[in-house]
Protein backbone atom coordinates (compact mmCIF):
# COMPACT_ATOMS: atom_id res chain seq x y z
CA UNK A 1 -17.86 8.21 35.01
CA UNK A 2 -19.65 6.40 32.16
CA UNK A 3 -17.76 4.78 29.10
CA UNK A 4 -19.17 7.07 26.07
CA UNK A 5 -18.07 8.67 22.54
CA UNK A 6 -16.27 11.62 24.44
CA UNK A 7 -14.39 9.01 26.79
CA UNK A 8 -12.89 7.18 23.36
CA UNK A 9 -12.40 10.63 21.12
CA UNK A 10 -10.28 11.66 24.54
CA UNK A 11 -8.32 8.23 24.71
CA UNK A 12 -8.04 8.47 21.26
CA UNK A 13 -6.25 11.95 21.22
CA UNK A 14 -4.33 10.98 23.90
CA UNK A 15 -2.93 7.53 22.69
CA UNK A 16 -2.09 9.69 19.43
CA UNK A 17 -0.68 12.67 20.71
CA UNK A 18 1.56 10.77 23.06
CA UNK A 19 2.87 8.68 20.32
CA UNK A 20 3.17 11.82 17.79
CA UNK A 21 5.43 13.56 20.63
CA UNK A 22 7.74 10.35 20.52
CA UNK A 23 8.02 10.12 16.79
CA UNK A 24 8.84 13.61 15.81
CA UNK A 25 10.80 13.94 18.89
CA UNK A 26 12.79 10.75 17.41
CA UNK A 27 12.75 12.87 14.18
CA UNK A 28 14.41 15.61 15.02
CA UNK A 29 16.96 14.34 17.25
CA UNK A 30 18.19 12.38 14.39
CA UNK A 31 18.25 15.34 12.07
CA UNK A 32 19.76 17.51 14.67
CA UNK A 33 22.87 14.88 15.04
CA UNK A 34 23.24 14.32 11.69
CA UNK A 35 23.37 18.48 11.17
CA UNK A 36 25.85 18.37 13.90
CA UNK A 37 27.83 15.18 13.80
CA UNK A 38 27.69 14.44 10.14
CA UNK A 39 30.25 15.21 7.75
CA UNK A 40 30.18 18.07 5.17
CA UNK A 41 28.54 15.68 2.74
CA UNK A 42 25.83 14.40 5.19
CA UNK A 43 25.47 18.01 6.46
CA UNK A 44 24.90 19.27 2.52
CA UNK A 45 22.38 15.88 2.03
CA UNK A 46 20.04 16.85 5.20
CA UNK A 47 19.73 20.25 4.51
CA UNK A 48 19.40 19.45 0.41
CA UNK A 49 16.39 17.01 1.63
CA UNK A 50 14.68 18.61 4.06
CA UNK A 51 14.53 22.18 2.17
CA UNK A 52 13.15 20.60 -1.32
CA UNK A 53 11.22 17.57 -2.95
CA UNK A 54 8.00 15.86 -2.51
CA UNK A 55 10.26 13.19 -0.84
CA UNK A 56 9.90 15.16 2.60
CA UNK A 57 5.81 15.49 2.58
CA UNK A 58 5.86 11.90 1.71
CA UNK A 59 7.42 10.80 4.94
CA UNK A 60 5.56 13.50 6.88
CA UNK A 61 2.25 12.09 5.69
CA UNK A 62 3.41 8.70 6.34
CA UNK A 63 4.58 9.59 9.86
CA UNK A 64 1.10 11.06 10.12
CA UNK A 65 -0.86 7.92 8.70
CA UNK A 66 1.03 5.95 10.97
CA UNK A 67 0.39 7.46 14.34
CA UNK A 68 -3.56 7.75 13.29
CA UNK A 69 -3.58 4.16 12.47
CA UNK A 70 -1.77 3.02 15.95
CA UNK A 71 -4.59 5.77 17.89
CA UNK A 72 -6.96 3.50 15.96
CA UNK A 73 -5.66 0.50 16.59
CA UNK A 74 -7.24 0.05 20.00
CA UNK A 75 -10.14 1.18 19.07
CA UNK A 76 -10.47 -1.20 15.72
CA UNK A 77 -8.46 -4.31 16.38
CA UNK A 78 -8.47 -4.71 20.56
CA UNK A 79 -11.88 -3.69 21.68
CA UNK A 80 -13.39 -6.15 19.15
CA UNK A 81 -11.31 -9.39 20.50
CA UNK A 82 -11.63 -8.04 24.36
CA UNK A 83 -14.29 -6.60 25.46
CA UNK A 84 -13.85 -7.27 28.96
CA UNK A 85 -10.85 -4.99 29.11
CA UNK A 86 -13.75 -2.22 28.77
CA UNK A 87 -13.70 1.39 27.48
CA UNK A 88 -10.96 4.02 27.64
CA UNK A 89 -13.02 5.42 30.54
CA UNK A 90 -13.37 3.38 33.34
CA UNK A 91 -14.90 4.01 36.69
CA UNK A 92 -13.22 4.14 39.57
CA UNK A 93 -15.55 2.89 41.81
CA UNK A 94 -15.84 0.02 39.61
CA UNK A 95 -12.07 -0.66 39.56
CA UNK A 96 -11.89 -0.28 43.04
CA UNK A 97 -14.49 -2.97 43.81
CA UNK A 98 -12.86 -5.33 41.65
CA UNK A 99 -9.55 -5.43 43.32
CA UNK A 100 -11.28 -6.50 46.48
């Protein structure tokens, strides 16, 4: 297997889809308690926020900007300073021989 533009897109995905699933995951678990667990009040604020406002697509877009910025990261910051960490791709032959 050869280091190449598909290789990174693919890393790239995955790096951002595995932090998306974390974050909203974290998102709705703390909307879910505060439903549950929170007070009349809180219970009235959550569903007041989350049903209205620009306030909501604000933080969704941020979320969003977020995890495409840490997908990037890699890709921007890390390959540049250490190249000899290599590609997202990586043989395994190669790997192989250099544990020996």
């Amino acid at each position: 297997m050869v280091p190449g533009p598909f290789c990174t897109f693919q890393g790239l995905l995955l790096t951002a889809g595995d932090l998306a699933a974390a974050i909203w995951t974290f998102v709705v678990t703390i909307s879910t308690f505060l439903l549950l667990a929170g007070g009349t009040n809180v219970r009235d604020w959550v569903a007041r926020k989350s049903a209205e406002g620009k306030g909501r697509w604000c933080i969704v877009a941020v979320g969003w900007f977020f995890i495409a910025f840490a997908g990037l990261f890699g890709l921007i910051f890390v390959q540049p300073l250490h190249p000899e960490r290599g590609n997202f791709c990586i043989s395994r032959r190669k790997s192989r021989s250099n544990r020996r």
